[in-house]
N, C-alpha and C. Protein backbone atom coordinates (compact mmCIF):
# COMPACT_ATOMS: atom_id res chain seq x y z
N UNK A 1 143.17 41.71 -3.23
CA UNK A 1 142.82 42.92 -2.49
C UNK A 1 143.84 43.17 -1.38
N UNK A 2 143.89 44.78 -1.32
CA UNK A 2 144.82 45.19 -0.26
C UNK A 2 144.11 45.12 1.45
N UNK A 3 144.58 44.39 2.43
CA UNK A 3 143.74 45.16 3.71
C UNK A 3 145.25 45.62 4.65
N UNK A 4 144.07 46.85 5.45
CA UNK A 4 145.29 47.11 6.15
C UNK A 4 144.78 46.92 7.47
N UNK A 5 145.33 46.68 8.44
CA UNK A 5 145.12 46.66 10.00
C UNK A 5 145.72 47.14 10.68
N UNK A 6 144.83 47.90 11.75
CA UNK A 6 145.30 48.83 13.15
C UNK A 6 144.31 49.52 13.53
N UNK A 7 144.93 50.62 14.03
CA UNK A 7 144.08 51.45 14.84
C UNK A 7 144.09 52.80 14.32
N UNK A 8 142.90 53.76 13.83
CA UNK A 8 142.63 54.75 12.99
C UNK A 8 143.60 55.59 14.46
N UNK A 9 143.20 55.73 14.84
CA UNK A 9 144.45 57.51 15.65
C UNK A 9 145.78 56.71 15.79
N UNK A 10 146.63 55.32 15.65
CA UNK A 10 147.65 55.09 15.33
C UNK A 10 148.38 56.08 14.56
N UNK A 11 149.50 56.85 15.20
CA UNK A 11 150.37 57.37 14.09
C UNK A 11 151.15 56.80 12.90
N UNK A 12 151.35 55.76 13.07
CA UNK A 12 151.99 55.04 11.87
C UNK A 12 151.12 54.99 10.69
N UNK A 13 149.38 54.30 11.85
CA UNK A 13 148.43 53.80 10.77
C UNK A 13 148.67 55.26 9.61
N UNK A 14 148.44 56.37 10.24
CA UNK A 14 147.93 57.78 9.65
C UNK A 14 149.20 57.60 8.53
N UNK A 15 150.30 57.23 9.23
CA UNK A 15 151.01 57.25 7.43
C UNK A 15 151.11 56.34 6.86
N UNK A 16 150.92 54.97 6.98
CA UNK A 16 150.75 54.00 5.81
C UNK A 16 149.38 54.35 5.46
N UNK A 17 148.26 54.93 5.80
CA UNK A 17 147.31 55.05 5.07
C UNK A 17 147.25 56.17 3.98
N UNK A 18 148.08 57.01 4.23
CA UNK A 18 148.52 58.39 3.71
C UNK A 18 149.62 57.89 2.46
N UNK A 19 150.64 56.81 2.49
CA UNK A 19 151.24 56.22 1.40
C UNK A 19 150.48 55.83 0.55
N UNK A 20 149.79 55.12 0.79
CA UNK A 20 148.55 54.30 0.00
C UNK A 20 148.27 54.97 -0.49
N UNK A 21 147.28 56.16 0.48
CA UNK A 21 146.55 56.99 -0.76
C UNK A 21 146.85 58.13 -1.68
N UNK A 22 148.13 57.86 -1.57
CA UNK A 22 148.68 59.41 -2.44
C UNK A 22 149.54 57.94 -3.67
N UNK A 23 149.47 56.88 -3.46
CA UNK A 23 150.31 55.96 -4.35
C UNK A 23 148.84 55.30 -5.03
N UNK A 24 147.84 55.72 -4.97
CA UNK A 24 146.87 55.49 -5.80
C UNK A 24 146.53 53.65 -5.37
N UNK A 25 146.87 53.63 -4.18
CA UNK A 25 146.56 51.82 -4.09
C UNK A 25 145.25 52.25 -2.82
N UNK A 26 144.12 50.95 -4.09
CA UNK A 26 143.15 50.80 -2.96
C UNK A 26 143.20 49.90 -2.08
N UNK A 27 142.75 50.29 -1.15
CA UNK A 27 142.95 49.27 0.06
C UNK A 27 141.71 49.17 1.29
N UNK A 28 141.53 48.49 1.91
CA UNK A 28 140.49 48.15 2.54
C UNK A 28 140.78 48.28 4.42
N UNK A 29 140.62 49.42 5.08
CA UNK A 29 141.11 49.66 6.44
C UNK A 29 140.52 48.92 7.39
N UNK A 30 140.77 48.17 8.08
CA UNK A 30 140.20 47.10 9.43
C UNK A 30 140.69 47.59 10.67
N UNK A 31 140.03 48.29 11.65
CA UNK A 31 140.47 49.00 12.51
C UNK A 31 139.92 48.61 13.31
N UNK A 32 141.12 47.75 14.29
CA UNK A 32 141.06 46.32 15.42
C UNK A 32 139.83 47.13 16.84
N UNK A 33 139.46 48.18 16.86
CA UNK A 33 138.73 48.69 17.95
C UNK A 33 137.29 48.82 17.36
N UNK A 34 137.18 49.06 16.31
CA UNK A 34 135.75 49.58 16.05
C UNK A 34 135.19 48.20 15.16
N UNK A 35 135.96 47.52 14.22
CA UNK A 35 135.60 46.24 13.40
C UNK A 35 135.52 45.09 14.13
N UNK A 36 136.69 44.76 15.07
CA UNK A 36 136.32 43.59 16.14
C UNK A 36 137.72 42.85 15.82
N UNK A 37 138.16 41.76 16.70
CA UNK A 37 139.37 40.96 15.86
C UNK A 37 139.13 39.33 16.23
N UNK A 38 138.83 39.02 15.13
CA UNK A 38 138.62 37.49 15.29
C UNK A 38 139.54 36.58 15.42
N UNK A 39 139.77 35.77 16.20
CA UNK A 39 140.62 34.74 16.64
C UNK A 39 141.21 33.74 15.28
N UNK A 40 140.46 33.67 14.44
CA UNK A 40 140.52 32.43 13.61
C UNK A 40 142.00 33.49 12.47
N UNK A 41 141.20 35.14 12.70
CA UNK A 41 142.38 36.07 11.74
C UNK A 41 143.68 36.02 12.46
N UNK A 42 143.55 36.20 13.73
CA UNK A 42 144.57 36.19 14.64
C UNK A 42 145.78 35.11 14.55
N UNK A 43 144.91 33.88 14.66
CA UNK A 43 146.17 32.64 14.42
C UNK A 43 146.29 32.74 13.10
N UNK A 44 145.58 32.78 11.77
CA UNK A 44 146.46 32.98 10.61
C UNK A 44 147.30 33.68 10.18
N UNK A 45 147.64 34.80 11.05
CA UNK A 45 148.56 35.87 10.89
C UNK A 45 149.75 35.55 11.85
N UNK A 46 149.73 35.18 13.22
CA UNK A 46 150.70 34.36 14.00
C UNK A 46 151.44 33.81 12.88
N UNK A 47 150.47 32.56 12.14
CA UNK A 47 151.15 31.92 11.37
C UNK A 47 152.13 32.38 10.56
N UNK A 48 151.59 33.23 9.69
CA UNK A 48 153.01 34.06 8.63
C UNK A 48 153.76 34.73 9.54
N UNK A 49 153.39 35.56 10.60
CA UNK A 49 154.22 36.50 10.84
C UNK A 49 154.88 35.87 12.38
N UNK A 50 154.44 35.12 13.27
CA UNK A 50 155.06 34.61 14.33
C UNK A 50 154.57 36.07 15.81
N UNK A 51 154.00 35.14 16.75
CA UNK A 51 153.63 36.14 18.07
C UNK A 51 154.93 37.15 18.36
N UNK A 52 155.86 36.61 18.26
CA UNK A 52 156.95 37.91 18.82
C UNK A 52 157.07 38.93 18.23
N UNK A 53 156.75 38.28 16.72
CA UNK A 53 157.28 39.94 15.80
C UNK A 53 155.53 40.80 16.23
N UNK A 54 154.27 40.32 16.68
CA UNK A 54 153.22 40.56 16.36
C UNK A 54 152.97 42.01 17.61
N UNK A 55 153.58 40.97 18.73
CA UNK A 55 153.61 42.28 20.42
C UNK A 55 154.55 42.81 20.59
N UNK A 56 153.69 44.14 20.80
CA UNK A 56 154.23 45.01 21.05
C UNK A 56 154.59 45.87 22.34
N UNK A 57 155.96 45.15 22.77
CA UNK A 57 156.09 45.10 24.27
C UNK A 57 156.88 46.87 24.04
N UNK A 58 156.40 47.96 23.44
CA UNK A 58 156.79 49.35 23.93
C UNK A 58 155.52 50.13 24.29
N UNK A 59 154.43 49.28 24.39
CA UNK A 59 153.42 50.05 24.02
C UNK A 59 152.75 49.46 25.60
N UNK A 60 151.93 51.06 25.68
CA UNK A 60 151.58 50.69 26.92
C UNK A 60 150.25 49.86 27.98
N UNK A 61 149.52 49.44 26.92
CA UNK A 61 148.74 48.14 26.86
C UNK A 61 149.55 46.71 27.81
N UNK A 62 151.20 46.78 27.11
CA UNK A 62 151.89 45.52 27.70
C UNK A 62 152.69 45.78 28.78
N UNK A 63 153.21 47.69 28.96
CA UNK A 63 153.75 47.49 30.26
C UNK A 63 153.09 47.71 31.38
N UNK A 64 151.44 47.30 31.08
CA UNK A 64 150.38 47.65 32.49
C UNK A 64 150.00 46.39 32.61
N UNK A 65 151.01 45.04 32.00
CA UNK A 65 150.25 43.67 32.47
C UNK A 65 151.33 43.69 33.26
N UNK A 66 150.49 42.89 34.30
CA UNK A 66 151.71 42.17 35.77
C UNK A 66 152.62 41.84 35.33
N UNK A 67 153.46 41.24 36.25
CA UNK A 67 155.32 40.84 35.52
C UNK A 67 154.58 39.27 35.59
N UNK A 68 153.88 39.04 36.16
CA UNK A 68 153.04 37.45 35.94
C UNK A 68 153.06 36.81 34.40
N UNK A 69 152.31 38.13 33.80
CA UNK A 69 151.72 37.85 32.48
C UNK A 69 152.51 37.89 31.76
N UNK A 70 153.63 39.10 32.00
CA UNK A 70 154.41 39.20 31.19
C UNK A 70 155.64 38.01 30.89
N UNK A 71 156.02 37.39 32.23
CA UNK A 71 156.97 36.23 31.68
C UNK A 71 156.74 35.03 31.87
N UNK A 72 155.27 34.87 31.89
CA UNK A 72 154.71 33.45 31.57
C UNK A 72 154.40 33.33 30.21
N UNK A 73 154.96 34.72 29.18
CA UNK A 73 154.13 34.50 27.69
C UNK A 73 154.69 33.19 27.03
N UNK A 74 153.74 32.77 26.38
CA UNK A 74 154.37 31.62 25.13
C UNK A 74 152.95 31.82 23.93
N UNK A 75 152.97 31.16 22.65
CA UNK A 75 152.05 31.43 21.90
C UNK A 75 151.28 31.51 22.08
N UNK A 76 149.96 30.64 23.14
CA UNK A 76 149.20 30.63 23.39
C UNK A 76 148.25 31.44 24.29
N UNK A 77 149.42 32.07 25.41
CA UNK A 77 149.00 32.81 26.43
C UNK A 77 149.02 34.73 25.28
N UNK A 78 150.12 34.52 24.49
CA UNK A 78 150.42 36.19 23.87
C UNK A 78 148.67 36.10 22.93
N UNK A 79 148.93 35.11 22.33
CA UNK A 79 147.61 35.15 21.52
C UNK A 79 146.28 35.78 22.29
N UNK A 80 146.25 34.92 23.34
CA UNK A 80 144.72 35.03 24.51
C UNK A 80 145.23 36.92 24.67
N UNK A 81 146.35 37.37 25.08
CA UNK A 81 146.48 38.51 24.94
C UNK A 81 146.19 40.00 23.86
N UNK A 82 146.68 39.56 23.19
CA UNK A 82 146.01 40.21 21.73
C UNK A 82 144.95 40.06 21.34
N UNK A 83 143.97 38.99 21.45
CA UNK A 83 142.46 39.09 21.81
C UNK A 83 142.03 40.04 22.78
N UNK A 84 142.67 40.28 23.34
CA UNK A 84 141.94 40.54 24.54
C UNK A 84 142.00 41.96 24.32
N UNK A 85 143.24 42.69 24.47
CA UNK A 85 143.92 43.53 23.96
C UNK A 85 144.45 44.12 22.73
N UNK A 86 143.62 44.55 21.15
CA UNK A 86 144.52 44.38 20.28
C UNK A 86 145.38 45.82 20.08
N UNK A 87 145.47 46.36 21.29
CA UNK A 87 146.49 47.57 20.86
C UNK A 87 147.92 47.01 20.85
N UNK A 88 147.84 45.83 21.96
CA UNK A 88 149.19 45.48 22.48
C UNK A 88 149.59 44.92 20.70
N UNK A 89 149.28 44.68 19.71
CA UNK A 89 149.75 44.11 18.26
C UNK A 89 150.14 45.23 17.31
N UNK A 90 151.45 44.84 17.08
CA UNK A 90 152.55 45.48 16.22
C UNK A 90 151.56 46.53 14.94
N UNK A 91 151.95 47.32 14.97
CA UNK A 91 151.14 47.61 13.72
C UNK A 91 151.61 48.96 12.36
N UNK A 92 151.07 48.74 11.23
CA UNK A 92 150.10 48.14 10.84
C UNK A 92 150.44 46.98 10.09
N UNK A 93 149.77 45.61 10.28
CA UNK A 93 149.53 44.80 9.31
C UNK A 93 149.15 44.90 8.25
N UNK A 94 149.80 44.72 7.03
CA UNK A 94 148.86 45.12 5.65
C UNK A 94 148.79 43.43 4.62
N UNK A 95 148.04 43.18 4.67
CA UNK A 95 148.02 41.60 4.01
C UNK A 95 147.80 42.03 2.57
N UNK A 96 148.65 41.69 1.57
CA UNK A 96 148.32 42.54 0.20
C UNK A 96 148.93 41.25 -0.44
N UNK A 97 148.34 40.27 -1.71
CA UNK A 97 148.53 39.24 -2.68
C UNK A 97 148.83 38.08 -1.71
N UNK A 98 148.36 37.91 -0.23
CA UNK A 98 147.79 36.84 0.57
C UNK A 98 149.40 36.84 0.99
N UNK A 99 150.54 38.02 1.40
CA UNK A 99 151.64 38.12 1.76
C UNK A 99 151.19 38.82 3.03
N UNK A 100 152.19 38.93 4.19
CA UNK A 100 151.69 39.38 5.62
C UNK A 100 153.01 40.35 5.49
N UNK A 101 152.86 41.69 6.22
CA UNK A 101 153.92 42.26 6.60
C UNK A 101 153.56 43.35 7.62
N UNK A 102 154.23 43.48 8.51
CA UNK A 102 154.15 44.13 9.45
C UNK A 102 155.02 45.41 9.65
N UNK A 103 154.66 46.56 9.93
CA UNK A 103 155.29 48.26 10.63
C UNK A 103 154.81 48.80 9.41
N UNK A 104 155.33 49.83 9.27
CA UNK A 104 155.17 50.81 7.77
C UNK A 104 156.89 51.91 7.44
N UNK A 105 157.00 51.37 6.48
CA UNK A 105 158.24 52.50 6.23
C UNK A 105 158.00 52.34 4.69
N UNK A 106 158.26 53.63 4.10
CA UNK A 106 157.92 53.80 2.87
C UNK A 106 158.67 53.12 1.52
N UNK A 107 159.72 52.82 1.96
CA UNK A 107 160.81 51.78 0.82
C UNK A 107 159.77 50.44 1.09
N UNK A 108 159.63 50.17 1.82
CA UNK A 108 159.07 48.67 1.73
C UNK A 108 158.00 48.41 1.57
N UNK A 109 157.01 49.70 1.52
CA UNK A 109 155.97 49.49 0.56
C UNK A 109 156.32 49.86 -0.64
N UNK A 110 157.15 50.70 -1.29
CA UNK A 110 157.33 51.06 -2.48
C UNK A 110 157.91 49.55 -2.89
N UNK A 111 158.47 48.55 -2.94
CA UNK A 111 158.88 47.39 -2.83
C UNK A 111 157.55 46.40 -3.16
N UNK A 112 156.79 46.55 -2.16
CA UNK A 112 155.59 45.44 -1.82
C UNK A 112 154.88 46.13 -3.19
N UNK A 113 154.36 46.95 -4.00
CA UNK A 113 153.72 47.25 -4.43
C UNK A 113 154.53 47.58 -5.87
N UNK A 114 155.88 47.41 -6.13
CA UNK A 114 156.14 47.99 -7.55
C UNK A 114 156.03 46.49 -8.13
């Protein structure tokens, strides 16, 4: 099964969900504000994909944390962050044949899916 993750008024989300559904792939939407984000999903996705590629330091969730927070990060502290916060996380995640990939551009789903 396909899932995708983010946030429904995300502009990106609106077009990887819009690829999908005009490419006839079903997929299953998890939308980190209204579904919830569990910690245990959180570190398994760290895992494939690694905290740096995950935050999203343009977004403005991360430039309203103190300069404290911001350059004390290491895995553990970004993680407690993205819990806390999951806008501050890259998006969208789409986990499709238990593979992780992160942003949306349309070659690389046409790729992930041919």
């Amino acid at each position: 099964m396909t899932t995708l993750y983010g946030i429904k008024n995300c502009d990106t989300i609106k077009k990887a969900r819009a690829w999908l559904a005009t490419n006839d792939i079903e997929f299953n939407f998890h939308d980190y504000r209204k579904d919830g984000l569990a910690s245990n999903w959180l570190e398994q996705t760290e895992q494939a994909l690694g905290w740096e590629v995950m935050l999203n330091k343009r977004g403005t969730t991360f430039r309203q944390l103190s300069e404290e927070q911001k350059q004390g990060l290491d895995k553990t502290s970004a993680l407690a962050l993205l819990l806390e916060y999951p806008a501050m996380i890259k998006r969208p995640i789409l986990i499709h044949n238990n593979q992780y990939y992160i942003g949306f551009k349309a070659a690389q789903y046409v790729e992930i899916f041919s």
